[in-house]
PDB file of N, CA and C in Angstrom:
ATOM      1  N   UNK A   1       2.421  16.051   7.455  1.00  0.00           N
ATOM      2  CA  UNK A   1       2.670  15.198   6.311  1.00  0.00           C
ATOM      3  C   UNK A   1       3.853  14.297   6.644  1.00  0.00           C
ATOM      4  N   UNK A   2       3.781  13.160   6.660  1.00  0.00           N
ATOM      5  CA  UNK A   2       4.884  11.976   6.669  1.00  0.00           C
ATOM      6  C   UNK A   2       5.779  11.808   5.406  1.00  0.00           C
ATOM      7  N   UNK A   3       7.023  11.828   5.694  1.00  0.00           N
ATOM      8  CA  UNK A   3       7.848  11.526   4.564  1.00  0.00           C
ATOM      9  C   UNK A   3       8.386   9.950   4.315  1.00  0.00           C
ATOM     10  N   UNK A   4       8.390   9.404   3.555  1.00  0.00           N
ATOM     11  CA  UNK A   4       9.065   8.430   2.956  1.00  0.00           C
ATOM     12  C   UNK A   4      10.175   8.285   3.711  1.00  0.00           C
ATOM     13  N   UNK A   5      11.076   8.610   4.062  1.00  0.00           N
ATOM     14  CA  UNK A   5      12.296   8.050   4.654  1.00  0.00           C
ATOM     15  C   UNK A   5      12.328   7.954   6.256  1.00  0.00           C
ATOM     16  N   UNK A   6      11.073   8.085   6.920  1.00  0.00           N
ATOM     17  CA  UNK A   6      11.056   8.229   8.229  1.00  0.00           C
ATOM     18  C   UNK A   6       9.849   6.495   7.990  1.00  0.00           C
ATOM     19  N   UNK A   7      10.446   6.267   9.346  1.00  0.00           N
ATOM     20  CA  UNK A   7       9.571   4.853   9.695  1.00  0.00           C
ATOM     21  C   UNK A   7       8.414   4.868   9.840  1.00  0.00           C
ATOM     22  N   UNK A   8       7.588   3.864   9.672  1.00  0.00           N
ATOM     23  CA  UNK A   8       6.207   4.202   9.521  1.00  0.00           C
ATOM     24  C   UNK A   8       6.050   3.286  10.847  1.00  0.00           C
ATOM     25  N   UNK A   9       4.608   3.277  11.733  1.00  0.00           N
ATOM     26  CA  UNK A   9       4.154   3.053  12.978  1.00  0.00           C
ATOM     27  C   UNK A   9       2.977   2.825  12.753  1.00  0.00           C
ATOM     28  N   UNK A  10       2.386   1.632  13.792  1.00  0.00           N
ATOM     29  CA  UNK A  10       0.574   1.884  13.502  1.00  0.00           C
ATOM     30  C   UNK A  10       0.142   2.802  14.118  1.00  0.00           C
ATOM     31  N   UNK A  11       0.535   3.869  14.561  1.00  0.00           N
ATOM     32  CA  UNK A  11       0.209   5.097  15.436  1.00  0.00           C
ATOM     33  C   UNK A  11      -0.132   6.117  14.296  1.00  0.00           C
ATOM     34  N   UNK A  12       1.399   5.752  13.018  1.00  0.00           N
ATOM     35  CA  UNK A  12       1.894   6.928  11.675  1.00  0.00           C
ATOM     36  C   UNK A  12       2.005   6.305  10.745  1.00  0.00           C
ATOM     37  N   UNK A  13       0.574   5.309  10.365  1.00  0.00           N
ATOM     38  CA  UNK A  13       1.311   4.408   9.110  1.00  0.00           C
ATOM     39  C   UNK A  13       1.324   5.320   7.940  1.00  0.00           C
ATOM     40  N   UNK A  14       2.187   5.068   6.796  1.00  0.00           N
ATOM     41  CA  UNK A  14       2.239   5.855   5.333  1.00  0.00           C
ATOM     42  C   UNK A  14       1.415   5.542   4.270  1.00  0.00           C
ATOM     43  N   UNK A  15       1.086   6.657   3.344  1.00  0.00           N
ATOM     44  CA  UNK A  15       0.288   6.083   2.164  1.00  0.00           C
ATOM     45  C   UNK A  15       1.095   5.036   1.516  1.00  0.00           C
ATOM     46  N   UNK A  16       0.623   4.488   0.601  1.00  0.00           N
ATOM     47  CA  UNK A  16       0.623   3.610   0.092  1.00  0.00           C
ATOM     48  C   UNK A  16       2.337   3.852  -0.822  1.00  0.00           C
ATOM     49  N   UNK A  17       1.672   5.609  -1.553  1.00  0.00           N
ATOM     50  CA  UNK A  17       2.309   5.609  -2.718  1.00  0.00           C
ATOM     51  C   UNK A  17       3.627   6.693  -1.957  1.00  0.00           C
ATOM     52  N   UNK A  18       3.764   6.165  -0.849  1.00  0.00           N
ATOM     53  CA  UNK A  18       5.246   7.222  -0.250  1.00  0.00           C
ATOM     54  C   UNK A  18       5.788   6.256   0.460  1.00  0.00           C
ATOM     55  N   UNK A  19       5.537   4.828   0.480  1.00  0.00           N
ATOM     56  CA  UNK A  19       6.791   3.641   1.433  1.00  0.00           C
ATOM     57  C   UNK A  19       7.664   3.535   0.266  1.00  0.00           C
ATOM     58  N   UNK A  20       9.041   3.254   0.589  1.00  0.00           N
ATOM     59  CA  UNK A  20      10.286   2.901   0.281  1.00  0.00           C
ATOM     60  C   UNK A  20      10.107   1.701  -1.077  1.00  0.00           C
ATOM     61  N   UNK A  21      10.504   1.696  -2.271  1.00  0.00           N
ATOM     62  CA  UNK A  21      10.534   0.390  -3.082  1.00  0.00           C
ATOM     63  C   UNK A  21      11.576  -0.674  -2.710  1.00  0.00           C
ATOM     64  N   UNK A  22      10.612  -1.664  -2.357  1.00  0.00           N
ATOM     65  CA  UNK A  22      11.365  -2.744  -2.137  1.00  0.00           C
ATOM     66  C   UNK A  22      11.608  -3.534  -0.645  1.00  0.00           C
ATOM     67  N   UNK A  23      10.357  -2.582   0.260  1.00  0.00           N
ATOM     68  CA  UNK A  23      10.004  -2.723   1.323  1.00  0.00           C
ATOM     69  C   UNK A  23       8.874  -3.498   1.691  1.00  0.00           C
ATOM     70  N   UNK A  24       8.656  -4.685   2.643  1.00  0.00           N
ATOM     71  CA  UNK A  24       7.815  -5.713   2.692  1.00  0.00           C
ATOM     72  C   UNK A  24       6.599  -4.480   3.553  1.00  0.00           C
ATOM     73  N   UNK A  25       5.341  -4.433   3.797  1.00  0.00           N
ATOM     74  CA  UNK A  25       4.673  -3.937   4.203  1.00  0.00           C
ATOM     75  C   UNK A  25       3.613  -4.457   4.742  1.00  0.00           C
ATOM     76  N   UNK A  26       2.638  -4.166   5.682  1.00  0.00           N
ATOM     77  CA  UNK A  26       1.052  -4.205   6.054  1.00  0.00           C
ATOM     78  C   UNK A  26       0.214  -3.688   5.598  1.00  0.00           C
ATOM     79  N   UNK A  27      -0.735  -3.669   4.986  1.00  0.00           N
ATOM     80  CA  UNK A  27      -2.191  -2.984   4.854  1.00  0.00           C
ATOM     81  C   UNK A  27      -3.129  -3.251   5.948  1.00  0.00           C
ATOM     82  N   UNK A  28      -2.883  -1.579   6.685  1.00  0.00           N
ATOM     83  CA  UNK A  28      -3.519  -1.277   7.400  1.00  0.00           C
ATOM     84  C   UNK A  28      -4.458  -0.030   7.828  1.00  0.00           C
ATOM     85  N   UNK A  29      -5.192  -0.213   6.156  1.00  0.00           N
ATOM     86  CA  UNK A  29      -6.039   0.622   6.211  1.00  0.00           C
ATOM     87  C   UNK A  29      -6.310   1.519   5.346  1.00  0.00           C
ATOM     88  N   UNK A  30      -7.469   1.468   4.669  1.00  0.00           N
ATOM     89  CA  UNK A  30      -8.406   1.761   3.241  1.00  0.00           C
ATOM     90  C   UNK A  30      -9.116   2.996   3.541  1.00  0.00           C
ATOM     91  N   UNK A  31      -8.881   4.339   3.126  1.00  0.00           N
ATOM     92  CA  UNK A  31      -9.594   5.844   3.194  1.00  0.00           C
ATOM     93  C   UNK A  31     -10.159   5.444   1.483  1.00  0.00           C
ATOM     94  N   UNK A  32     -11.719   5.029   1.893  1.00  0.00           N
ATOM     95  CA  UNK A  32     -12.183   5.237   0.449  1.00  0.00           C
ATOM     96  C   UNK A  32     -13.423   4.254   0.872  1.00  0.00           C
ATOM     97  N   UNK A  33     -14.188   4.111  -0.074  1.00  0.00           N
ATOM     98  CA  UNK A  33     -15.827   3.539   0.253  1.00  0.00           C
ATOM     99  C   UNK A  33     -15.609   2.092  -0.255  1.00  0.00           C
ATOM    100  N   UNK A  34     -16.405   1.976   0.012  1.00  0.00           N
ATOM    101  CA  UNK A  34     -17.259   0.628  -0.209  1.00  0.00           C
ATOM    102  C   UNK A  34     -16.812  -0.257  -1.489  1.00  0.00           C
ATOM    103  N   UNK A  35     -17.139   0.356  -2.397  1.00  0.00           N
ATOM    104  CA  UNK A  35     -16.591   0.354  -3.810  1.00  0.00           C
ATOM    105  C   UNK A  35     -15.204   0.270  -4.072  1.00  0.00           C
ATOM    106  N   UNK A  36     -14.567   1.165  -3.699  1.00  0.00           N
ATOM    107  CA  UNK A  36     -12.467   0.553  -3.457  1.00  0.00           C
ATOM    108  C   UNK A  36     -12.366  -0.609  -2.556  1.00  0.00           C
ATOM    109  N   UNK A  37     -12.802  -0.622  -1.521  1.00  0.00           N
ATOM    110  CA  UNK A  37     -12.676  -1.871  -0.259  1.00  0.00           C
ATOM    111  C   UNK A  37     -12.965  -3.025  -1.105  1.00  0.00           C
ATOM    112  N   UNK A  38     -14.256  -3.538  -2.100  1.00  0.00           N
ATOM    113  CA  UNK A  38     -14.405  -4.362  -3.074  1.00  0.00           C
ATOM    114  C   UNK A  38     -13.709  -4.467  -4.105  1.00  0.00           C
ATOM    115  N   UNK A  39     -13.704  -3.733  -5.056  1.00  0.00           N
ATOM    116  CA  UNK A  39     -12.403  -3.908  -5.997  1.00  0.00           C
ATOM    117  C   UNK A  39     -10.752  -4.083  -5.149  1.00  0.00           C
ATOM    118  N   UNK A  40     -10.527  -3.926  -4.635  1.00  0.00           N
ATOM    119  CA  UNK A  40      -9.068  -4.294  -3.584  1.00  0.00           C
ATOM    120  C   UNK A  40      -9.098  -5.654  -3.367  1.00  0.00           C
ATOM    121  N   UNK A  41     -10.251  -6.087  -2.394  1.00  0.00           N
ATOM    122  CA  UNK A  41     -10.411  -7.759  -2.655  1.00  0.00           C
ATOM    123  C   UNK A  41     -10.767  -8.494  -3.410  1.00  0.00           C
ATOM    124  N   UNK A  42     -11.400  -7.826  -4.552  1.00  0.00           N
ATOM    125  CA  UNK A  42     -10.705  -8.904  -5.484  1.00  0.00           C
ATOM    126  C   UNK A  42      -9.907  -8.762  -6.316  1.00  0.00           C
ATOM    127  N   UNK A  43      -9.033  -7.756  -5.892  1.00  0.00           N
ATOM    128  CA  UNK A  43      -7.119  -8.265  -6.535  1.00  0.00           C
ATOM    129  C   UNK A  43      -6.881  -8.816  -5.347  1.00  0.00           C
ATOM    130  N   UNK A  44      -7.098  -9.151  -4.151  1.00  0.00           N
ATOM    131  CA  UNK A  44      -6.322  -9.920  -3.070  1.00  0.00           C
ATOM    132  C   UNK A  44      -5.686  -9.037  -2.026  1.00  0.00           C
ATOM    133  N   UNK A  45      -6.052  -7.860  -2.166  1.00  0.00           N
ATOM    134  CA  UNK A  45      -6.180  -6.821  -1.113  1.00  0.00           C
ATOM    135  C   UNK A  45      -6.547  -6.443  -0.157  1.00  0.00           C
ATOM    136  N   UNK A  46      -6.425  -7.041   1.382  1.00  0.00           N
ATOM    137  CA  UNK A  46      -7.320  -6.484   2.255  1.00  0.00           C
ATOM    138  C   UNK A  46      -6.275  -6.095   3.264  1.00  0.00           C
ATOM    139  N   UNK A  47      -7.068  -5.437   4.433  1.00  0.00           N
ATOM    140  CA  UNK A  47      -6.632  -4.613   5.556  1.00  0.00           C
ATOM    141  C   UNK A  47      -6.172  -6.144   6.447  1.00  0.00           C
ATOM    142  N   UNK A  48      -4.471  -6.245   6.950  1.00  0.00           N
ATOM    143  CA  UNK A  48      -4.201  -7.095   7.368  1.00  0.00           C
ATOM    144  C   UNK A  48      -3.178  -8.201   6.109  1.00  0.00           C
ATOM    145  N   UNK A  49      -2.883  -7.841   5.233  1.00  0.00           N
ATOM    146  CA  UNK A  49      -2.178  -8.680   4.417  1.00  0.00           C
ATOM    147  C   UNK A  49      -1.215  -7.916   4.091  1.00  0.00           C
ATOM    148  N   UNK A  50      -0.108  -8.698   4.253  1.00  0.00           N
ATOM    149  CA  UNK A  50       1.525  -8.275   3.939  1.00  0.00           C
ATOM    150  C   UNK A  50       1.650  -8.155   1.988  1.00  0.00           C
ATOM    151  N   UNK A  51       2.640  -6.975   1.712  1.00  0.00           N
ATOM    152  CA  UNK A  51       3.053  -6.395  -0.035  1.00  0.00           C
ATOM    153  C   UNK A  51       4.211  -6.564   0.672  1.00  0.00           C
ATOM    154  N   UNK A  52       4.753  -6.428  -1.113  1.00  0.00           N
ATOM    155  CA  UNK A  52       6.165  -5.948  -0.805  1.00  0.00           C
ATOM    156  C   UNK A  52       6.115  -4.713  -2.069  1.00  0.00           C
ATOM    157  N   UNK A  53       6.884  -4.149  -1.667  1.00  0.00           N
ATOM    158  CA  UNK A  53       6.358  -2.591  -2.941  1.00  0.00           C
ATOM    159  C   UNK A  53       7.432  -2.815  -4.140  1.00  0.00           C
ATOM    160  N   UNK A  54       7.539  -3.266  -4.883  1.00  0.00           N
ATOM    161  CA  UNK A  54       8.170  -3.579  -6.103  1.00  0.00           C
ATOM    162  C   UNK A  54       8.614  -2.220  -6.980  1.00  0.00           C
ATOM    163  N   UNK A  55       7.943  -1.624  -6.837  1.00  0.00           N
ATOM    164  CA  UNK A  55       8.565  -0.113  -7.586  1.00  0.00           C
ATOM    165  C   UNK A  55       7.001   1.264  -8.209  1.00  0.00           C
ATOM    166  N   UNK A  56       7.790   1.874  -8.394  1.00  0.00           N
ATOM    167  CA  UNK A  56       6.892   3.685  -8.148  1.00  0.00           C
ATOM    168  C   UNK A  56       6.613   3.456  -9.821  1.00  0.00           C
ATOM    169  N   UNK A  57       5.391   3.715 -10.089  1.00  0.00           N
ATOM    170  CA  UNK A  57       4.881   4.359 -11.887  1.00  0.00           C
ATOM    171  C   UNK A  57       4.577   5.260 -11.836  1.00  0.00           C
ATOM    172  N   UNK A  58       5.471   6.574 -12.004  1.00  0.00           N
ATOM    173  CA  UNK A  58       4.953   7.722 -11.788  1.00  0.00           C
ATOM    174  C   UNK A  58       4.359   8.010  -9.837  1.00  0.00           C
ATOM    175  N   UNK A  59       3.331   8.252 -10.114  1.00  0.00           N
ATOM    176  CA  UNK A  59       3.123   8.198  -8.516  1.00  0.00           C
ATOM    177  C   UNK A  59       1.633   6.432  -8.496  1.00  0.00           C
ATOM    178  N   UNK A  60       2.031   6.163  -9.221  1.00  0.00           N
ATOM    179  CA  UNK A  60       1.160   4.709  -8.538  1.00  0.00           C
ATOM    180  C   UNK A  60       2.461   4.303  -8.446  1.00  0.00           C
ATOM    181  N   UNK A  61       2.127   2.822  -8.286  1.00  0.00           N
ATOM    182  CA  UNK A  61       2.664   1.650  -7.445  1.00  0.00           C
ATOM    183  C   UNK A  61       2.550   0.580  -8.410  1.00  0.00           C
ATOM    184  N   UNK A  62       3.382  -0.934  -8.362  1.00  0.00           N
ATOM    185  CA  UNK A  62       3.739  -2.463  -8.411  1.00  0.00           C
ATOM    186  C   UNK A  62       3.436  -3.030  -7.436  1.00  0.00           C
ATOM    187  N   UNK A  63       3.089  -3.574  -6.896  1.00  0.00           N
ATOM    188  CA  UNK A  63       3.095  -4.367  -5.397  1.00  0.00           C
ATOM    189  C   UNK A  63       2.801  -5.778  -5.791  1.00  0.00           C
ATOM    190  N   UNK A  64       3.414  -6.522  -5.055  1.00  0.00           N
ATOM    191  CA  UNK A  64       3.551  -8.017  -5.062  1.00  0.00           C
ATOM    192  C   UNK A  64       2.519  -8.495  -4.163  1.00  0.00           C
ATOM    193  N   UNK A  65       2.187  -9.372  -3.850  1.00  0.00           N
ATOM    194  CA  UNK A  65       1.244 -10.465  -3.062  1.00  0.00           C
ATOM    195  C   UNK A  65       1.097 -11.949  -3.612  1.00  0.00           C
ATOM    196  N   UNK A  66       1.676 -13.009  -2.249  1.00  0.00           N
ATOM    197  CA  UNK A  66       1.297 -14.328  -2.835  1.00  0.00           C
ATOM    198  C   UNK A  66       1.377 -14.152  -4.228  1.00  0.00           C
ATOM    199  N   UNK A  67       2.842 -14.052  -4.845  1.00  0.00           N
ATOM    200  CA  UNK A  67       2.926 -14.444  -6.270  1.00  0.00           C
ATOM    201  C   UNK A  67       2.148 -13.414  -7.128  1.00  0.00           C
ATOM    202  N   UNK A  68       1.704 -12.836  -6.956  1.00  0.00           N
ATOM    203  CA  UNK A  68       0.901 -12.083  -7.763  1.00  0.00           C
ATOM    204  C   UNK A  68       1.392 -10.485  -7.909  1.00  0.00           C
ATOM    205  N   UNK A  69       1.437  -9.917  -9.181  1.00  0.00           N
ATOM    206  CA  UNK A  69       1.912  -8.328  -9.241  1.00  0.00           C
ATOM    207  C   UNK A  69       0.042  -7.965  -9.161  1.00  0.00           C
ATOM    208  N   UNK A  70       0.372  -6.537  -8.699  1.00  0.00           N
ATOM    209  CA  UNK A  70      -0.554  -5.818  -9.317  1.00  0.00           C
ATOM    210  C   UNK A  70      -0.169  -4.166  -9.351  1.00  0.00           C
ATOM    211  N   UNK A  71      -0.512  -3.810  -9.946  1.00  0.00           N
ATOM    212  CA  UNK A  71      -0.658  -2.084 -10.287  1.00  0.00           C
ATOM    213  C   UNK A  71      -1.526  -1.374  -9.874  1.00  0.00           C
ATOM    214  N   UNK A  72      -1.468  -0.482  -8.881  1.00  0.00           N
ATOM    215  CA  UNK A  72      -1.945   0.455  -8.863  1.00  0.00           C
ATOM    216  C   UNK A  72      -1.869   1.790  -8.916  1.00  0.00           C
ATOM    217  N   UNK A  73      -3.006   2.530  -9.673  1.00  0.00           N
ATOM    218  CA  UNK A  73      -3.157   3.948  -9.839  1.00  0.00           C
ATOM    219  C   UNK A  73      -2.291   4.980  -8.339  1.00  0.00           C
ATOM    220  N   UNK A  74      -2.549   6.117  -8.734  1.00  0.00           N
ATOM    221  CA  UNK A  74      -1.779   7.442  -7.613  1.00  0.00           C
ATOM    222  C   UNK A  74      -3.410   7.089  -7.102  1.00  0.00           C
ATOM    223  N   UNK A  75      -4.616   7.221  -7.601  1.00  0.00           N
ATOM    224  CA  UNK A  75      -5.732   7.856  -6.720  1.00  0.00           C
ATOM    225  C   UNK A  75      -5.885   7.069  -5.516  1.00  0.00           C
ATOM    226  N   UNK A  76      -5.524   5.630  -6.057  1.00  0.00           N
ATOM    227  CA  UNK A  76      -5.770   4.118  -5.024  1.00  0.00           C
ATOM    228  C   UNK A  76      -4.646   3.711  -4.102  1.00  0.00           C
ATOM    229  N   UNK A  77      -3.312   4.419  -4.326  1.00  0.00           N
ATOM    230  CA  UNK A  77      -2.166   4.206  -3.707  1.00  0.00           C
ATOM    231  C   UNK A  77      -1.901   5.161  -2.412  1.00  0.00           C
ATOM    232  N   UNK A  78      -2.973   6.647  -2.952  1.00  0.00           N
ATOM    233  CA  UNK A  78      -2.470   7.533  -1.778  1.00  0.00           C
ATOM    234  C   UNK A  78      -3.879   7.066  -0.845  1.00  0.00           C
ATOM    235  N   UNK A  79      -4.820   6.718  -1.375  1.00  0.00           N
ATOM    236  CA  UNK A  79      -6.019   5.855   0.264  1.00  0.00           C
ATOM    237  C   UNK A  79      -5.652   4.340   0.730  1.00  0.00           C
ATOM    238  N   UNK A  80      -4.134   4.361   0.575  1.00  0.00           N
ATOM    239  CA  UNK A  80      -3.817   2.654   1.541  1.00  0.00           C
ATOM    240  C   UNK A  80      -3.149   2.900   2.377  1.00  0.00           C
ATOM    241  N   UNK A  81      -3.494   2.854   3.311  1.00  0.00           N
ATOM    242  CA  UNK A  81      -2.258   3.327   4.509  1.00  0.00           C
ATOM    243  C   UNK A  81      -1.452   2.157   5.338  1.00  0.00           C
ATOM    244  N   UNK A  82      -0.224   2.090   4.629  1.00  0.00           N
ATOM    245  CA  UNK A  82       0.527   0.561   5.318  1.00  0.00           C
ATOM    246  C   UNK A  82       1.776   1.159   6.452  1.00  0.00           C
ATOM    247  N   UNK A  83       1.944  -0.148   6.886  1.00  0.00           N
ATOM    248  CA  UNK A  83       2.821   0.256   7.679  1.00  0.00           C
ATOM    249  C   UNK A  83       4.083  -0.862   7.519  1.00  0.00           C
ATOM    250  N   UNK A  84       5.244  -0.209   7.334  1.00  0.00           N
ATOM    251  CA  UNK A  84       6.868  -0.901   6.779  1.00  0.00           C
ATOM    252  C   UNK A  84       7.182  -2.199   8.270  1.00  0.00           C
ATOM    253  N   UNK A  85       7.257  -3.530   7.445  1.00  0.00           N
ATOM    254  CA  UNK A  85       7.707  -4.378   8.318  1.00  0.00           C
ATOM    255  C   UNK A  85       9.202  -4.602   8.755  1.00  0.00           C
ATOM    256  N   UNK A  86       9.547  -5.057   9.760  1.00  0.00           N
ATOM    257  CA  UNK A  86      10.960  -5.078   9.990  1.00  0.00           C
ATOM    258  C   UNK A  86      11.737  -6.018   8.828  1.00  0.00           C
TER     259      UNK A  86
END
């Protein structure tokens, strides 16, 4: 299990809902079907686009993109696996 305060790697990237608030990030990579991969793009979500994590709701997430907030749930936050940019 990866903790939050250790660096994330594309070797060890982190879920979604355990990177640091306030940390710019990658999405690199969706554990979930067909059906999440679609709803993700169209909030503007895909594998390869930089967040910045805006803050924890409980165990979902805020995340920013191109101007845009969005929210997500714990179920959708722990199948994104990003990795923390310098």
């Amino acid at each position: 299990m990866l903790d939050a305060h250790l660096p994330s790697t594309p070797a060890h990237p982190l879920t979604l809902n355990r990177a640091p608030v306030g940390s710019r990030l990658r999405l690199v990579g969706i554990r979930g079907g067909r059906q999440m991969t679609r709803r993700l793009l169209a909030l503007g979500l895909s594998v390869g686009c930089e967040l910045e994590l805006l803050h924890h709701r409980g165990h979902g997430v805020v995340v920013a993109r191109n101007g845009n907030r969005v929210a997500l749930g714990a179920g959708v936050a722990e199948h994104l696996l990003v990795e923390v940019l310098a």
